[in-house]
C-alpha atoms as a PDB file:
ATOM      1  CA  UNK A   1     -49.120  41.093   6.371  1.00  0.00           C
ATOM      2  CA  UNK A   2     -47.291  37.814   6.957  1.00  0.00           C
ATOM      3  CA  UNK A   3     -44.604  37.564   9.515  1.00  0.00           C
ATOM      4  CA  UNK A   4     -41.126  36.459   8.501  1.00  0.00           C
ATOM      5  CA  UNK A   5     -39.550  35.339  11.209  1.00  0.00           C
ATOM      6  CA  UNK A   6     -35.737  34.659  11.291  1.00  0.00           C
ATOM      7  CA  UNK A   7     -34.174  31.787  12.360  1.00  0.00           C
ATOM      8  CA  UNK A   8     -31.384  32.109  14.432  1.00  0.00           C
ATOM      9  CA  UNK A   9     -29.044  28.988  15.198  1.00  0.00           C
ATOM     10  CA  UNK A  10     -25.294  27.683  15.328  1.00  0.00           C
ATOM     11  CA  UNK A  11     -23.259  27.387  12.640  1.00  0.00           C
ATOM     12  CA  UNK A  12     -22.773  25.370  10.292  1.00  0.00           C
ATOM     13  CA  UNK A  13     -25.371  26.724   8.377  1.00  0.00           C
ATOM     14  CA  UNK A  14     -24.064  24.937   4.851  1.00  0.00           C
ATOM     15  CA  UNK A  15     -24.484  21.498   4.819  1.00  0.00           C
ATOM     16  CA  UNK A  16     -22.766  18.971   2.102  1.00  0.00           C
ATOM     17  CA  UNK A  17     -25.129  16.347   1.593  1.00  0.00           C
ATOM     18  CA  UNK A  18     -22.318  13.708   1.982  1.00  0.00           C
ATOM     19  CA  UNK A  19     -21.878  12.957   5.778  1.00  0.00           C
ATOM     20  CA  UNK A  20     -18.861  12.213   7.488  1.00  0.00           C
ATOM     21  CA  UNK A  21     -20.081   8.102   7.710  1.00  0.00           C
ATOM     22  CA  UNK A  22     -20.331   8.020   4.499  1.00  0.00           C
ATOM     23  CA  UNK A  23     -16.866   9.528   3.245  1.00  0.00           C
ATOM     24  CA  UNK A  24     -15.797   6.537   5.898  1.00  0.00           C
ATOM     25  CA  UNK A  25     -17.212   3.958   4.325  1.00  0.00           C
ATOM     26  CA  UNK A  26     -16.534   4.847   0.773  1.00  0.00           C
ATOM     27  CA  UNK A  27     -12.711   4.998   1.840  1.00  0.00           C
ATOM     28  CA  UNK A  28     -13.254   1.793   3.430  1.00  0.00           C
ATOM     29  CA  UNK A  29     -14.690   0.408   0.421  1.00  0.00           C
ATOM     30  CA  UNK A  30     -12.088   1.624  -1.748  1.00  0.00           C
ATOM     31  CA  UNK A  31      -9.063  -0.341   0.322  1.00  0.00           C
ATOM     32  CA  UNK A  32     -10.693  -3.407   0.331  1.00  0.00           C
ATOM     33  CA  UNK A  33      -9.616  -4.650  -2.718  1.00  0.00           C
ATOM     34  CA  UNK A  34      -5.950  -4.143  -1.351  1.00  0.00           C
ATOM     35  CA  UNK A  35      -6.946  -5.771   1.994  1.00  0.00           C
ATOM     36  CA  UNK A  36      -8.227  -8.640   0.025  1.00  0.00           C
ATOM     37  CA  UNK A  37      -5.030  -8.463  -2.109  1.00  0.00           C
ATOM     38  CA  UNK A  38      -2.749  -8.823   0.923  1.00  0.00           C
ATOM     39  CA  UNK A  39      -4.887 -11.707   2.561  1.00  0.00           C
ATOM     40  CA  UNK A  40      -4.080 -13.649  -0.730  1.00  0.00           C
ATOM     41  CA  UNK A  41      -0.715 -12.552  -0.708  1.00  0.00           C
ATOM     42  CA  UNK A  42       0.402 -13.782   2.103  1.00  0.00           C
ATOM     43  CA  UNK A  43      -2.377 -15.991   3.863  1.00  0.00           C
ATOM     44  CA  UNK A  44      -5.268 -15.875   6.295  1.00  0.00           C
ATOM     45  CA  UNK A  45      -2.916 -14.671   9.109  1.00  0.00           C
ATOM     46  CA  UNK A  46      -3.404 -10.994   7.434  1.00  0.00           C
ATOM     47  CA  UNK A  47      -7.292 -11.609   7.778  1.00  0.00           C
ATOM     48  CA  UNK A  48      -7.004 -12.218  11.760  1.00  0.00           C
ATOM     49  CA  UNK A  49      -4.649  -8.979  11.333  1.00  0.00           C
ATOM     50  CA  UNK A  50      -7.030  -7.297   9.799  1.00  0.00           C
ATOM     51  CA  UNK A  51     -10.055  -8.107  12.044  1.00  0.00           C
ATOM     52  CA  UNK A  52      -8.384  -7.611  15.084  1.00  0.00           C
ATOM     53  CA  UNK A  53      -7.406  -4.189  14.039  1.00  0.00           C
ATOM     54  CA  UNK A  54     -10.880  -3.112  13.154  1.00  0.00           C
ATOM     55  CA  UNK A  55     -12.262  -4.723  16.413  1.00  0.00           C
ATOM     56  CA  UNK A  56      -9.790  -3.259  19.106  1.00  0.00           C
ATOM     57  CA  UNK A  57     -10.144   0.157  17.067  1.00  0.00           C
ATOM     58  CA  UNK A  58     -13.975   0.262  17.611  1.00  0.00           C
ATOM     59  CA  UNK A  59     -14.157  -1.055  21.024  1.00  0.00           C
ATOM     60  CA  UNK A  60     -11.513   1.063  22.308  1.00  0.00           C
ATOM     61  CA  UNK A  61     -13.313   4.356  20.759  1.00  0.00           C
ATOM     62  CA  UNK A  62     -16.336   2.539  22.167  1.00  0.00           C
ATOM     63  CA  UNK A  63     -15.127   1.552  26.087  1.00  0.00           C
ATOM     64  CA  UNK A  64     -13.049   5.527  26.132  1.00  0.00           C
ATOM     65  CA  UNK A  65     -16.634   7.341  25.013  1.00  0.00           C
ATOM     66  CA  UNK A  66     -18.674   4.923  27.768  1.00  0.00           C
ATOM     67  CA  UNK A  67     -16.211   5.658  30.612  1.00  0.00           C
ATOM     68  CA  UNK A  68     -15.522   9.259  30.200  1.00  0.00           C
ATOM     69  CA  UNK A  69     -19.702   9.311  29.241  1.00  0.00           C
ATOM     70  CA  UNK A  70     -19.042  11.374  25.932  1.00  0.00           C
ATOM     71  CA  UNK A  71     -21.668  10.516  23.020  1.00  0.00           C
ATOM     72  CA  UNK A  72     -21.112   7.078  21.432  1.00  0.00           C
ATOM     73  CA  UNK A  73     -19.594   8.281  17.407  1.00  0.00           C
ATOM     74  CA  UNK A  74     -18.545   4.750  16.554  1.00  0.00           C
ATOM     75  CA  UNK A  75     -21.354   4.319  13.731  1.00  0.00           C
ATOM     76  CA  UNK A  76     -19.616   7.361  11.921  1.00  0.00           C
ATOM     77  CA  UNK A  77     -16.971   4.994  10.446  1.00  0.00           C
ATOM     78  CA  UNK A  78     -13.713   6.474  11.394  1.00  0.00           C
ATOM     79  CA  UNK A  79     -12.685   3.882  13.797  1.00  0.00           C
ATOM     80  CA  UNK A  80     -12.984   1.154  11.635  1.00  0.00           C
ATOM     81  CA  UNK A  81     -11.349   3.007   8.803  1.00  0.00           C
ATOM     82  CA  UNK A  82      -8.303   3.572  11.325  1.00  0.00           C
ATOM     83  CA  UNK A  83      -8.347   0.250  11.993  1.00  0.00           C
ATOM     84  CA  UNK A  84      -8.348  -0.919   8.451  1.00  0.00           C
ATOM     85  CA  UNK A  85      -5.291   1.331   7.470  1.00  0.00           C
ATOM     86  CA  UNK A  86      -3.200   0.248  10.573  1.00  0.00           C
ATOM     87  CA  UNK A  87      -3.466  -3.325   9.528  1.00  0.00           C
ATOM     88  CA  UNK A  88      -2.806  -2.422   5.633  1.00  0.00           C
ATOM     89  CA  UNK A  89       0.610  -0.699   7.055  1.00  0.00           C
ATOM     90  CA  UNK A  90       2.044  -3.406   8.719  1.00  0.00           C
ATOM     91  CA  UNK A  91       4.151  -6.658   8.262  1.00  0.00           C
ATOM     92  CA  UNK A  92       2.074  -9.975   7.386  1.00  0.00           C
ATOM     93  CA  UNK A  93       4.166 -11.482  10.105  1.00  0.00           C
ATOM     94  CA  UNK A  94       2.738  -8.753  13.025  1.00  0.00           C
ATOM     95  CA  UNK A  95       1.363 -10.658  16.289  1.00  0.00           C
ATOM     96  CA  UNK A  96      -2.465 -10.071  17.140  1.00  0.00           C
ATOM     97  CA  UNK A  97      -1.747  -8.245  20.757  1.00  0.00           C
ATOM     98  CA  UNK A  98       0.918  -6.137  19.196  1.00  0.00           C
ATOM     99  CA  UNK A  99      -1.485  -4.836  16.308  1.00  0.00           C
ATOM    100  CA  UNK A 100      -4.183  -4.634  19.411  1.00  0.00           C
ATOM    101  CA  UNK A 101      -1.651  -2.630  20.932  1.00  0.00           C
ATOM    102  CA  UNK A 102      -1.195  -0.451  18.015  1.00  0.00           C
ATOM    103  CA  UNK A 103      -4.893   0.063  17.416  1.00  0.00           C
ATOM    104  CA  UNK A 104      -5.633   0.956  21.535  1.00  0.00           C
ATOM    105  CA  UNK A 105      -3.333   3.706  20.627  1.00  0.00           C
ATOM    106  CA  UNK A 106      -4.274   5.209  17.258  1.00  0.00           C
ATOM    107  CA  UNK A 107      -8.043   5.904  19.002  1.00  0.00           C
ATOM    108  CA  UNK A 108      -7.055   6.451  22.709  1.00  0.00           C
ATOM    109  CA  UNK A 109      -4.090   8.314  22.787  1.00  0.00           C
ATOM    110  CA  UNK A 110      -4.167   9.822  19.059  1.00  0.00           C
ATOM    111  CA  UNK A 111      -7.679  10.773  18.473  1.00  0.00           C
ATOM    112  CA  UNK A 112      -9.902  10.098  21.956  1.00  0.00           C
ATOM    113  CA  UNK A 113      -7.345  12.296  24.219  1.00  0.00           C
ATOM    114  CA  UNK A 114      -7.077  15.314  21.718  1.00  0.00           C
ATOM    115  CA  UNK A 115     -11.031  15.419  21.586  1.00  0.00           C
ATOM    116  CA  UNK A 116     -11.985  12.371  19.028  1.00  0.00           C
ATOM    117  CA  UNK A 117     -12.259  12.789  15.384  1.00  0.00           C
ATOM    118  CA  UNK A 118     -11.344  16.501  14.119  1.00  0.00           C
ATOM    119  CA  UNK A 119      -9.245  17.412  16.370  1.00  0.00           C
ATOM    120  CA  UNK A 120      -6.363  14.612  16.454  1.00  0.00           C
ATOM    121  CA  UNK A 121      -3.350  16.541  15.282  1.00  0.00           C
ATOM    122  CA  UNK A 122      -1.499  14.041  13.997  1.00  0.00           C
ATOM    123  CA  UNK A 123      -2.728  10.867  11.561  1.00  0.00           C
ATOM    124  CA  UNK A 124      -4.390   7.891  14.224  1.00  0.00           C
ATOM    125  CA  UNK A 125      -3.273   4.947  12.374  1.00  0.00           C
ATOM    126  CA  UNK A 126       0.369   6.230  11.414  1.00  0.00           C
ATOM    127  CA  UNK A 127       0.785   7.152  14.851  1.00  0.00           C
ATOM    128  CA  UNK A 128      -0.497   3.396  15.987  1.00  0.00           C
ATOM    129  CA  UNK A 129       2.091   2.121  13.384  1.00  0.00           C
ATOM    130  CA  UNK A 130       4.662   4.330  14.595  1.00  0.00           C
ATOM    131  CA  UNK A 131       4.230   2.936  18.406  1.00  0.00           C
ATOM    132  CA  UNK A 132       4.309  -0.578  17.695  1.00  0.00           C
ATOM    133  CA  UNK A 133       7.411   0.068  15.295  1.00  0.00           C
ATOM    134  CA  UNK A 134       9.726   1.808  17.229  1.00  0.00           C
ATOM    135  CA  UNK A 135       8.815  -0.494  20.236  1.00  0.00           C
ATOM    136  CA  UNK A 136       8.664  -3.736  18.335  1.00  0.00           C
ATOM    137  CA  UNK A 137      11.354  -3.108  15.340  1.00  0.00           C
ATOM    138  CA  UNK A 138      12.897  -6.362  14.919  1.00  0.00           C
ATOM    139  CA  UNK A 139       9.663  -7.985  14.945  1.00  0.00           C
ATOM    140  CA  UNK A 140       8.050  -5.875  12.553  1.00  0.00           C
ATOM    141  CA  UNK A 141      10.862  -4.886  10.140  1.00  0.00           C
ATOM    142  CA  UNK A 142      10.533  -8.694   8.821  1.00  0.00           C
ATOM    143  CA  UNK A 143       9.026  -8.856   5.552  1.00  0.00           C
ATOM    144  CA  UNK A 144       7.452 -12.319   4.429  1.00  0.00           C
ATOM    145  CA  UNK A 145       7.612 -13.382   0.629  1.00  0.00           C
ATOM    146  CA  UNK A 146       4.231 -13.573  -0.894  1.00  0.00           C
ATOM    147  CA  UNK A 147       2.352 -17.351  -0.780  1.00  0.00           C
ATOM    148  CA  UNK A 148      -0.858 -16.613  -2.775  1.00  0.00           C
ATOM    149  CA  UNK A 149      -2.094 -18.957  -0.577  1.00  0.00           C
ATOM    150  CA  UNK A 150      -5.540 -17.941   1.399  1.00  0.00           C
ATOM    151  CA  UNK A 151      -4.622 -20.946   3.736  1.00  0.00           C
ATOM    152  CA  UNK A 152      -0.928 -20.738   4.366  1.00  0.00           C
ATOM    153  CA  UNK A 153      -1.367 -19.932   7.930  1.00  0.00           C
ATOM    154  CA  UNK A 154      -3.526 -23.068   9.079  1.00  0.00           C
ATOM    155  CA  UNK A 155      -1.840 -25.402   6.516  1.00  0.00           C
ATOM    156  CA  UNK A 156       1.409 -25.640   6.927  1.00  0.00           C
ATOM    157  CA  UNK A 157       3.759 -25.467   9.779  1.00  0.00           C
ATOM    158  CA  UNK A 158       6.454 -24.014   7.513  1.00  0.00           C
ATOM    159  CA  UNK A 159       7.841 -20.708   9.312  1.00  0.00           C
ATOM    160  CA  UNK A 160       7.400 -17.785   6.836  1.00  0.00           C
ATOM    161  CA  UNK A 161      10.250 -17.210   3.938  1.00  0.00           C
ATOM    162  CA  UNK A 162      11.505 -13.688   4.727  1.00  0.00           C
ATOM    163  CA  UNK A 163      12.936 -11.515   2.046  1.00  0.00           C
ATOM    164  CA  UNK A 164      14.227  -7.959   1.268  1.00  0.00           C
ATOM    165  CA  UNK A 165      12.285  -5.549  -0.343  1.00  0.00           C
ATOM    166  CA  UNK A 166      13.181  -3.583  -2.649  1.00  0.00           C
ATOM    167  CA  UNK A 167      13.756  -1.058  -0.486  1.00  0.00           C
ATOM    168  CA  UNK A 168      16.128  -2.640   1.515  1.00  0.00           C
ATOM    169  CA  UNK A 169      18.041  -3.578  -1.453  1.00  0.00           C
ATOM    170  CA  UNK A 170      18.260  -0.255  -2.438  1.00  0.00           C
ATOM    171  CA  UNK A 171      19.802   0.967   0.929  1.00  0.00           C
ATOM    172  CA  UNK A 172      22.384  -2.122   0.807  1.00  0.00           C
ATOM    173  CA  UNK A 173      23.201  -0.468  -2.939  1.00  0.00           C
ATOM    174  CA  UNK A 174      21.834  -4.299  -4.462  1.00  0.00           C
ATOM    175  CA  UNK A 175      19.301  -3.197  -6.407  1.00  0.00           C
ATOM    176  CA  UNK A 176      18.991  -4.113  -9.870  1.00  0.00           C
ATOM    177  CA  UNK A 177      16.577  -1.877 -11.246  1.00  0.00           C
ATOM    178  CA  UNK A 178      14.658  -3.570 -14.649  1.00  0.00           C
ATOM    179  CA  UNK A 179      11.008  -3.564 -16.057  1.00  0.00           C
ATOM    180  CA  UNK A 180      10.274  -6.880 -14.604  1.00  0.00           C
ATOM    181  CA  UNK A 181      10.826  -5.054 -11.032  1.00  0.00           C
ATOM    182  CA  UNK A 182       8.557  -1.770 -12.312  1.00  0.00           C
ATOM    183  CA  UNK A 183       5.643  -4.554 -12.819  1.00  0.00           C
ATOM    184  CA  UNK A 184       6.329  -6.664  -9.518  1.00  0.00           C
ATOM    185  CA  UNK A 185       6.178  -2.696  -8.042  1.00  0.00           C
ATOM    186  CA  UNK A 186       3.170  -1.900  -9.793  1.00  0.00           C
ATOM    187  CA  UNK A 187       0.979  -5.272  -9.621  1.00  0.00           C
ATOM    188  CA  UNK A 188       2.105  -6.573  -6.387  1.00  0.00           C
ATOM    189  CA  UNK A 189       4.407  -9.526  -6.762  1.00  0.00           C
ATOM    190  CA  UNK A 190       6.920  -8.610  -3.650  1.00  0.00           C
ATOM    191  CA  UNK A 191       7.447  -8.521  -0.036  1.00  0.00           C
ATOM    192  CA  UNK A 192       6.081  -5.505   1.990  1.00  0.00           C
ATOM    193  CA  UNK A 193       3.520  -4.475   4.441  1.00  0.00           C
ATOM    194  CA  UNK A 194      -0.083  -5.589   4.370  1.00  0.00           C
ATOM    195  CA  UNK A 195      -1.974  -3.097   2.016  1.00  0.00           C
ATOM    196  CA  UNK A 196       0.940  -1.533  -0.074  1.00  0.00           C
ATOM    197  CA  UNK A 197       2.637  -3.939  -2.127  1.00  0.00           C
ATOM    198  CA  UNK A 198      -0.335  -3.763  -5.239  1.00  0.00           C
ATOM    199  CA  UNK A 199      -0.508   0.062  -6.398  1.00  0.00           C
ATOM    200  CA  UNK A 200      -2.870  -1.248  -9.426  1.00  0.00           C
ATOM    201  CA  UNK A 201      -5.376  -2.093  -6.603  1.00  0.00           C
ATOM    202  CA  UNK A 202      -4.318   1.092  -4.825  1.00  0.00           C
ATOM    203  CA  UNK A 203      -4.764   3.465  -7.638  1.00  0.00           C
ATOM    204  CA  UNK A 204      -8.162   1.309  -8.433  1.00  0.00           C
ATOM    205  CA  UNK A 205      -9.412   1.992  -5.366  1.00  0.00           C
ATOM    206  CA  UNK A 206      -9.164   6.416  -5.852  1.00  0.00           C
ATOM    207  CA  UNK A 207     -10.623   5.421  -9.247  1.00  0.00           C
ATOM    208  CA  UNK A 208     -13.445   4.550  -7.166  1.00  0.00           C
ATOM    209  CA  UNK A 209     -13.912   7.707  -4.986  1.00  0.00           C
ATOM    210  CA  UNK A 210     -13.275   9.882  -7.569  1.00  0.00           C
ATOM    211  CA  UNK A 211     -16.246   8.324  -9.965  1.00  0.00           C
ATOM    212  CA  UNK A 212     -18.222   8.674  -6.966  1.00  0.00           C
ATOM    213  CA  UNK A 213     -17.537  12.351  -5.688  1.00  0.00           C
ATOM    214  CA  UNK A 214     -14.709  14.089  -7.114  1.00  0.00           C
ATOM    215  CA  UNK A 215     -13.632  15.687  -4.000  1.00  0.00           C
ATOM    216  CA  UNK A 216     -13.956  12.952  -1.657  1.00  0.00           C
ATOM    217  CA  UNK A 217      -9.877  13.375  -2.110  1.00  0.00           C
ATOM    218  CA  UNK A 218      -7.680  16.529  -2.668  1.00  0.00           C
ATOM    219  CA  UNK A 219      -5.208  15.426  -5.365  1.00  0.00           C
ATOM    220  CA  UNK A 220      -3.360  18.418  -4.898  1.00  0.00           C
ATOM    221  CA  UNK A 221      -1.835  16.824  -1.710  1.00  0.00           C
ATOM    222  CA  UNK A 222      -0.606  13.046  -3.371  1.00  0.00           C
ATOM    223  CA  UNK A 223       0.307  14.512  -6.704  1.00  0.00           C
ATOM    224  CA  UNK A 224       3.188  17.361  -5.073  1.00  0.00           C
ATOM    225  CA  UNK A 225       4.231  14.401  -3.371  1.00  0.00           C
ATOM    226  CA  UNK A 226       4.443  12.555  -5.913  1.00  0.00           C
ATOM    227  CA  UNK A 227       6.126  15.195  -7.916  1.00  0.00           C
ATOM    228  CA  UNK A 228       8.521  16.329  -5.330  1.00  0.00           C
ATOM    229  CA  UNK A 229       9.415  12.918  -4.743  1.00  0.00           C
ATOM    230  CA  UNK A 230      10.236  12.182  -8.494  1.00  0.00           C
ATOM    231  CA  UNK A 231      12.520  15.627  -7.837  1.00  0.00           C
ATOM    232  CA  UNK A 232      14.385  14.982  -4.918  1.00  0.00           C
ATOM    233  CA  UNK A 233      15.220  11.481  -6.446  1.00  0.00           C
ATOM    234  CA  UNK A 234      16.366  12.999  -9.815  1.00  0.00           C
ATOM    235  CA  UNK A 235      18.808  15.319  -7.713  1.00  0.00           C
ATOM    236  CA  UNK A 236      19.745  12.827  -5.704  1.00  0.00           C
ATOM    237  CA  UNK A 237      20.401  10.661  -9.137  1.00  0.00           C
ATOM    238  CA  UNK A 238      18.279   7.851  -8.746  1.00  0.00           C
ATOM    239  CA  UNK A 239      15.314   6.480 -10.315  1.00  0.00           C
ATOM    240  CA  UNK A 240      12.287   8.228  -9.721  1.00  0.00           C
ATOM    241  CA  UNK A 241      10.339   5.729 -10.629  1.00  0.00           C
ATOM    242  CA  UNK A 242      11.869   3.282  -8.191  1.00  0.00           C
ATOM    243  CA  UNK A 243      10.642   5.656  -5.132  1.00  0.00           C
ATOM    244  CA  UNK A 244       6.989   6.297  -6.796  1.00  0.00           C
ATOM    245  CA  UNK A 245       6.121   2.850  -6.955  1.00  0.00           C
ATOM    246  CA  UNK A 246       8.104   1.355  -4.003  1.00  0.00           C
ATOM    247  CA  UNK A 247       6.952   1.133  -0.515  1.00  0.00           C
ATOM    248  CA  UNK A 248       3.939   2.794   0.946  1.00  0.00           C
ATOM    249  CA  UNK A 249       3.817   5.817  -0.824  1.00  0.00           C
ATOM    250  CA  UNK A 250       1.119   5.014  -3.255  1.00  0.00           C
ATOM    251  CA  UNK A 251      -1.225   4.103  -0.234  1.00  0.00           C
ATOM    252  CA  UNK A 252       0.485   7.140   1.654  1.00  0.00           C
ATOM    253  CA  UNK A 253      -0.002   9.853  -0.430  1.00  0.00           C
ATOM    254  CA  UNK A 254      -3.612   9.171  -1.350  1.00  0.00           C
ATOM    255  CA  UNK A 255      -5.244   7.638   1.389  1.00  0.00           C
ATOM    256  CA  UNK A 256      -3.686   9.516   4.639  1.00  0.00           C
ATOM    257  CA  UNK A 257      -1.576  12.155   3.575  1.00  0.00           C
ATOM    258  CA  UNK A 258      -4.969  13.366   2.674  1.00  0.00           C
ATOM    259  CA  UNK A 259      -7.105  12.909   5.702  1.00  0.00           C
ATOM    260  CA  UNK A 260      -8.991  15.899   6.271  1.00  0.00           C
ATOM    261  CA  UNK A 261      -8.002  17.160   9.975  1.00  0.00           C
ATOM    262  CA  UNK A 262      -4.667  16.562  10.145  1.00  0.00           C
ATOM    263  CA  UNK A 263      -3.536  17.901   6.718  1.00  0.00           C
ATOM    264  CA  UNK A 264      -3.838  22.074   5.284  1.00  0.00           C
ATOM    265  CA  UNK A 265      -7.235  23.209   4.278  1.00  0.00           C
ATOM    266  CA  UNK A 266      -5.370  26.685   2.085  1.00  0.00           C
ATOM    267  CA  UNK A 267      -4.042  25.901  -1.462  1.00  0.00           C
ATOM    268  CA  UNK A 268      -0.366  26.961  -0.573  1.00  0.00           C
ATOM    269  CA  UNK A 269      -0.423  25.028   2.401  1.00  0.00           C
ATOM    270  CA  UNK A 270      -1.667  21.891   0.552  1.00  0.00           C
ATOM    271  CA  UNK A 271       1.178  22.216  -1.758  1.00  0.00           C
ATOM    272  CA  UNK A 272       3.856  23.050   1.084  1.00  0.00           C
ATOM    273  CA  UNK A 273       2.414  20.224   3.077  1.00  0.00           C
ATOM    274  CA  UNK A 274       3.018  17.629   0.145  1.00  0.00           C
ATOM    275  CA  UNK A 275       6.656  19.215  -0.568  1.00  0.00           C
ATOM    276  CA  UNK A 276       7.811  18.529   2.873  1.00  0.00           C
ATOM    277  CA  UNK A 277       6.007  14.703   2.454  1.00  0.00           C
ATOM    278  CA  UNK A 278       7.454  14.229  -0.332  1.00  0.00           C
ATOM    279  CA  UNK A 279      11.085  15.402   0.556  1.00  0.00           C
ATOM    280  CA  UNK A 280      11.526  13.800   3.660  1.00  0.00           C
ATOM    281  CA  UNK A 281      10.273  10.654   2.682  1.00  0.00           C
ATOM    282  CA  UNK A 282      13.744  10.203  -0.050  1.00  0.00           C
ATOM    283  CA  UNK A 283      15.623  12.090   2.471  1.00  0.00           C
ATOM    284  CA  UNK A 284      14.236   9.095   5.193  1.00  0.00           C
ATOM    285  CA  UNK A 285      15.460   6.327   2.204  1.00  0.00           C
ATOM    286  CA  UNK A 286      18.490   7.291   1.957  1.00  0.00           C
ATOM    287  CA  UNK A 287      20.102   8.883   5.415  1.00  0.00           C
ATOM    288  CA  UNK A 288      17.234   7.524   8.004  1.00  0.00           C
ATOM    289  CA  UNK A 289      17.638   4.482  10.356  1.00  0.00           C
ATOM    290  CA  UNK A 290      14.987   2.861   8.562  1.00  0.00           C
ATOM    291  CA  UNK A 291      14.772   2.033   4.374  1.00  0.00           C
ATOM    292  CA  UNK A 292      11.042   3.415   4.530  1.00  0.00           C
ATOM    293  CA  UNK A 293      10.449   7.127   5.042  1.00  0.00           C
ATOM    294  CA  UNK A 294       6.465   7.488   4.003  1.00  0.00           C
ATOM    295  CA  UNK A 295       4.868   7.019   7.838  1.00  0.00           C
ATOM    296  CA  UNK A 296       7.858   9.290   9.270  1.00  0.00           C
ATOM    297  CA  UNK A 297       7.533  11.887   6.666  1.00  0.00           C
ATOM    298  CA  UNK A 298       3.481  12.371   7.413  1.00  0.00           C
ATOM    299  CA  UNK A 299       3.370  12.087  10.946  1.00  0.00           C
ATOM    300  CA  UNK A 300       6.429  14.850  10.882  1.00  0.00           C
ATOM    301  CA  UNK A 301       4.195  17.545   8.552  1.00  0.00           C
ATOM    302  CA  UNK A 302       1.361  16.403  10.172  1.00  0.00           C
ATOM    303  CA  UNK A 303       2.551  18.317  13.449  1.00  0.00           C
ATOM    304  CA  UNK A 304       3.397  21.450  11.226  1.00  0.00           C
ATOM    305  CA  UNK A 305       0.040  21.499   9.550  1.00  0.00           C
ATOM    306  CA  UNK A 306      -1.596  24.045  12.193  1.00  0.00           C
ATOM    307  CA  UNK A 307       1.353  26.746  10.928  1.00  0.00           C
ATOM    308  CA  UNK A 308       1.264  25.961   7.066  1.00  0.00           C
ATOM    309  CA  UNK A 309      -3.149  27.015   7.820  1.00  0.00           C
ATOM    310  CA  UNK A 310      -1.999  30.172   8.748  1.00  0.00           C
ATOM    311  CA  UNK A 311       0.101  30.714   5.709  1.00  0.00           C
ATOM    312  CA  UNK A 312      -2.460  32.705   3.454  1.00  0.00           C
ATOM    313  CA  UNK A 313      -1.423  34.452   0.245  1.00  0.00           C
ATOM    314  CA  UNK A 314      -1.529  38.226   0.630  1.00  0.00           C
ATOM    315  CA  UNK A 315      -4.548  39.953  -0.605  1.00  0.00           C
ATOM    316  CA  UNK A 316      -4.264  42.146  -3.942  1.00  0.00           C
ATOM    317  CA  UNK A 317      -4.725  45.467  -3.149  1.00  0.00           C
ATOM    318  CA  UNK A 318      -4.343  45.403   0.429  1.00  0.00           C
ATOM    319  CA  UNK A 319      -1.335  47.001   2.092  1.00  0.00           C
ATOM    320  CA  UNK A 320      -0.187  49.240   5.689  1.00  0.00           C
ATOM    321  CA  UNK A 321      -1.468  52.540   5.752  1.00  0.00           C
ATOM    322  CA  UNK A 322       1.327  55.032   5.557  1.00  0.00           C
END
């Protein structure tokens, strides 16, 4: 009679047969059309913004891992993706060392210190942003109007034309809300950070994933954002519309609301986790400091996200024994 042996080993013993590096790249893949979006927007400077974001996110993953001699986990994507999304939340106008600065921190202090990727508790690149904002605010709260001009930086000594956005114009109560501003909202025609001014590309880009592998992204998470934002803005009486399309909530909700550590992995907590998004980012708009509440309002459920796991819906059936 023939032996069956069993195998005994570590979990986990389910594999999906897409890999971390490749969910990296595919996200990559999917914001480049913004990237390349915002590089035409507002000139080559956003390239060299770009590039050095990517570059100081891999080698400081890279230099951390080689001094404190932990395995090397740069080829699994998630630095550069980091990288990419810090430079696609920031102003056009942003100085290389102070997006350097912002990068060094997203890996380092974000993700290498709490034990590298799955155990950061709170998003890398909105916590980079978040550094380099608070420290640097009246640098970085300067919004250039768009060029469409790959070569404005090298070509012309002309300082950048700053401009309000729309969000700024709707805390100063000048807003004039019309369909010519829902299209300049939706296709990208205004001042804003790098990657969120063109929700078309945006929304083109989850197009993507979603033909590709369906759950590559929880929709559950951007769409109660979405919707509670559309509430709290119809309570508030003002146009939901305005706050769906304006700002970085498009790129917010989708593409790191959504990251996989640092958001709920239980239905309710999902939908509790895109509430409180989705809440505080209006609530941000209209009583914050600053006219933008999307990086704020992650970062802040982010840090709740290990309660809202342990949140579970009661069992049918189950109850204490008398």
């Amino acid at each position: 009679m023939k032996d069956n042996k069993v195998i005994v080993s570590s979990s986990p013993h389910i594999r999906d047969p897409i890999t971390t590096a490749q969910i990296m790249r595919l996200v990559f893949i999917a914001l480049l059309p913004a990237a390349i979006w915002g590089i035409y927007s507002f000139g080559l400077q956003v390239f060299l913004i770009i590039i050095t974001s990517i570059i100081t996110s891999i080698l400081s993953e890279f230099l951390y891992q080689v001094i404190t001699k932990q395995k090397i986990t740069i080829k699994d994507g998630s630095a550069a993706l980091t990288g990419l999304l810090l430079a696609l939340t920031v102003s056009p106008q942003t100085p290389l060392w102070m997006i350097a600065i912002g990068a060094s921190c997203a890996i380092i202090i974000a993700k290498q210190l709490f034990g590298g990727l799955g155990s950061n508790f709170v998003n890398p690149a909105l916590f980079g942003r978040a550094v380099i904002f608070l420290s640097w605010t009246a640098i970085l709260n300067k919004w250039p109007k768009p060029q469409y001009n790959f070569f404005k930086y090298f070509t012309s000594t002309t300082p950048y034309i700053t401009t309000a956005t729309p969000l700024d114009l709707f805390r100063s109560g000048n807003l004039q809300i019309s369909t010519s501003l829902y299209k300049d909202l939706f296709f990208g025609n205004i001042g804003g950070s790098i990657g969120e001014t063109s929700k078309l590309l945006l929304l083109l880009g989850i197009v993507f994933l979603f033909l590709i592998r369906k759950d590559i992204i929880d929709l559950k998470i951007p769409f109660t954002i979405i919707l509670t934002v559309a509430v709290t803005s119809i309570i508030l009486k003002q146009d939901p519309l305005f706050h769906i399309l304006s700002g970085g909530l498009i790129i917010g909700a989708f593409y790191m609301a959504t990251d996989y550590v640092t958001s709920p992995v239980t239905n309710l907590g999902k939908i509790i986790y895109g509430i409180g998004i989705g809440a505080l980012t209006v609530i941000i708009r209209n009583f914050g400091v600053y006219p933008e509440g999307v990086s704020f309002a992650i970062l802040s459920m982010n840090v709740v996200t290990p309660f809202l796991d342990q949140l579970k819906p009661r069992i049918f059936g189950t109850g204490v024994k008398k």
